[in-house]
C-alpha atoms as a PDB file:
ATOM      1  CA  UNK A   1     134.482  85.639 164.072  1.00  0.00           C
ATOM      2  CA  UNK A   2     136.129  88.952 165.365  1.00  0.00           C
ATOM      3  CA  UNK A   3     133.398  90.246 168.093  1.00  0.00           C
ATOM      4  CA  UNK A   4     134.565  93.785 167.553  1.00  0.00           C
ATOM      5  CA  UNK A   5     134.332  93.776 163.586  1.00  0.00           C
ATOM      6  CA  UNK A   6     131.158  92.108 164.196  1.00  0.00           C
ATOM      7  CA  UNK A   7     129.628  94.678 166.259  1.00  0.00           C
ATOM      8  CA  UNK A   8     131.261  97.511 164.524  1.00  0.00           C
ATOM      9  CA  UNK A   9     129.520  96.213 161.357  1.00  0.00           C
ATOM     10  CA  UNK A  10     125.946  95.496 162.486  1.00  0.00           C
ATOM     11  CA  UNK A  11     125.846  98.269 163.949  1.00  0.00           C
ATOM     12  CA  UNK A  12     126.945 100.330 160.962  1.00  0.00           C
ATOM     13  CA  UNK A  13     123.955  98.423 159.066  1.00  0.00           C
ATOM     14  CA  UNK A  14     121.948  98.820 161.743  1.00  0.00           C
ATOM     15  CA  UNK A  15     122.339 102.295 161.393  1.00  0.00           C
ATOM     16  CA  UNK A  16     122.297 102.866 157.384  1.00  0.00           C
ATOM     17  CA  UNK A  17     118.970 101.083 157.639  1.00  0.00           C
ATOM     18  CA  UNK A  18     117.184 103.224 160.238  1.00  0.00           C
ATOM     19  CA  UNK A  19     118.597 106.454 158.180  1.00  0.00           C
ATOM     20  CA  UNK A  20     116.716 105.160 155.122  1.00  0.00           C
ATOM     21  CA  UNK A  21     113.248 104.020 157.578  1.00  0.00           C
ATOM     22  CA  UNK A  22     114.230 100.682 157.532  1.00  0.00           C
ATOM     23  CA  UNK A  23     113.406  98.997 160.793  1.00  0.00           C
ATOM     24  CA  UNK A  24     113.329  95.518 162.539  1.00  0.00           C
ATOM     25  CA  UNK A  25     115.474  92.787 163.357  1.00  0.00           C
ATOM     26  CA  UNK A  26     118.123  91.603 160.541  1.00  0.00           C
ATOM     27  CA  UNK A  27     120.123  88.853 161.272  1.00  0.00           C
ATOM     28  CA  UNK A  28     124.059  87.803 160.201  1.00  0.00           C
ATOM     29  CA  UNK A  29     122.341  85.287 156.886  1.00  0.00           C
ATOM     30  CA  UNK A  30     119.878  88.277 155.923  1.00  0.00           C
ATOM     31  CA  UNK A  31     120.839  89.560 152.564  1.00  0.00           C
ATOM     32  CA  UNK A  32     120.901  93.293 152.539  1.00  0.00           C
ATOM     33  CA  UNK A  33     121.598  94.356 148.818  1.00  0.00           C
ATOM     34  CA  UNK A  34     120.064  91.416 146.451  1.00  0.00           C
ATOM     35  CA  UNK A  35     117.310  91.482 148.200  1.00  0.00           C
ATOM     36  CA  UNK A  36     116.756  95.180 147.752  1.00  0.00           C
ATOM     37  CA  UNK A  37     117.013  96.318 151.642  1.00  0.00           C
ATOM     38  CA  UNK A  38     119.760  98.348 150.684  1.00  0.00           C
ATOM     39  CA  UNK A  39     120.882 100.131 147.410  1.00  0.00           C
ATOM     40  CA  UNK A  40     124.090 101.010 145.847  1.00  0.00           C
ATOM     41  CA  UNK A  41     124.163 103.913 147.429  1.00  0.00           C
ATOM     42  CA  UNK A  42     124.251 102.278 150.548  1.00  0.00           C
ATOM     43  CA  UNK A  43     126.762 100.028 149.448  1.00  0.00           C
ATOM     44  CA  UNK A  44     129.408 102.649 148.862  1.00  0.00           C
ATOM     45  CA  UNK A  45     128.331 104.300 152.198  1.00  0.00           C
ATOM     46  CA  UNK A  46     129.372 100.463 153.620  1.00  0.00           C
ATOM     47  CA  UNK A  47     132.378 100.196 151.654  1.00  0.00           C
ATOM     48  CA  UNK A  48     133.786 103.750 153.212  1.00  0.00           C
ATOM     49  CA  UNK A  49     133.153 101.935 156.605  1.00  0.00           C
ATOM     50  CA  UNK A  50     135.034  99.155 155.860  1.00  0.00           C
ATOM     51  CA  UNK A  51     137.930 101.343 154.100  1.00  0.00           C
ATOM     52  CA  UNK A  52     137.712 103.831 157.079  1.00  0.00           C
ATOM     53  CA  UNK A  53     137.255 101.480 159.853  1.00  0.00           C
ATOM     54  CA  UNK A  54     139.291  98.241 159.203  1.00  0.00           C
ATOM     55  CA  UNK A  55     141.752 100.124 156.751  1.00  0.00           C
ATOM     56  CA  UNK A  56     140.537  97.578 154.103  1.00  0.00           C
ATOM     57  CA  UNK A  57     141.211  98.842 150.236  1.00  0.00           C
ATOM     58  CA  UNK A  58     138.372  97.841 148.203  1.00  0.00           C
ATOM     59  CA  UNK A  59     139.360  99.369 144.966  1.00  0.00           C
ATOM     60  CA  UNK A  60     140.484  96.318 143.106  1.00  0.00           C
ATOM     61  CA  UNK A  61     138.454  96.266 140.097  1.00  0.00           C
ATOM     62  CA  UNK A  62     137.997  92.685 140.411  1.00  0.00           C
ATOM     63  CA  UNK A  63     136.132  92.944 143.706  1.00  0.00           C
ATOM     64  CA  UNK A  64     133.570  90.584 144.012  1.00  0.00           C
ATOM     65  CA  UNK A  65     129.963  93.353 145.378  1.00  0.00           C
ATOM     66  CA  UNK A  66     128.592  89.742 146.468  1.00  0.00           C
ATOM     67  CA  UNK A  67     130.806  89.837 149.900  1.00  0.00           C
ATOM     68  CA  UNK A  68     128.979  92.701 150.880  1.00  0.00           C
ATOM     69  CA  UNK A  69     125.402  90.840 150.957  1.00  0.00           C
ATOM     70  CA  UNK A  70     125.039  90.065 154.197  1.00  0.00           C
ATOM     71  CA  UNK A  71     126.931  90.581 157.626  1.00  0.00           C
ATOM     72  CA  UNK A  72     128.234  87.539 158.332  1.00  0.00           C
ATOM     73  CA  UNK A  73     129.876  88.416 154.417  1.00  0.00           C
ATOM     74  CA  UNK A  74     131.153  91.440 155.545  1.00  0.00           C
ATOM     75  CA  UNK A  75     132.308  90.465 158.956  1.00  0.00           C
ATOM     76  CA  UNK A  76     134.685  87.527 156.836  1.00  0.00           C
ATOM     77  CA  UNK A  77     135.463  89.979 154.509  1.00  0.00           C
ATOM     78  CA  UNK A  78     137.080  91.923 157.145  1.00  0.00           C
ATOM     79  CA  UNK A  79     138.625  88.991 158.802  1.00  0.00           C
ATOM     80  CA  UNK A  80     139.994  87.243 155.569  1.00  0.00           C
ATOM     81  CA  UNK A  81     141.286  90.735 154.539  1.00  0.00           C
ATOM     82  CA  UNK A  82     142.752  91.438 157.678  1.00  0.00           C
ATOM     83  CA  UNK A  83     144.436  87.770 157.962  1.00  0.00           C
END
């Protein structure tokens, strides 16, 4: 696992869930959109990180929203992309 995507990722969660009064500790296995943490608005608001951040393009229309659950997901996401 990349430390730097890793960090830069948490700590873009991190942050999307204090802006909407989410707070405590999430781990890398917590689920952050099926378990209704975080909405789809927050999920476009995470996939602009990713596209901005790691130069990822997430607009294939076969994208599977399930890789963004948690951020362990989205920290291979951004390796496997990047690979």
């Amino acid at each position: 696992m990349d430390n730097s995507a890793h960090n830069t990722i948490r700590g873009a969660i991190e942050a999307i869930l204090a802006a909407r009064g989410i707070d405590g500790p999430v781990s890398d296995t917590d689920s952050l959109f099926i378990s209704g943490r975080l909405d789809s608005l927050a999920a476009t608001e995470v996939m602009m990180m990713l596209e901005s951040d790691f130069n990822l393009d997430l607009a294939d229309p076969d994208f599977d929203m399930s890789r963004l659950d948690t951020i362990a997901d989205l920290t291979r996401l951004v390796t496997d992309m990047a690979a």
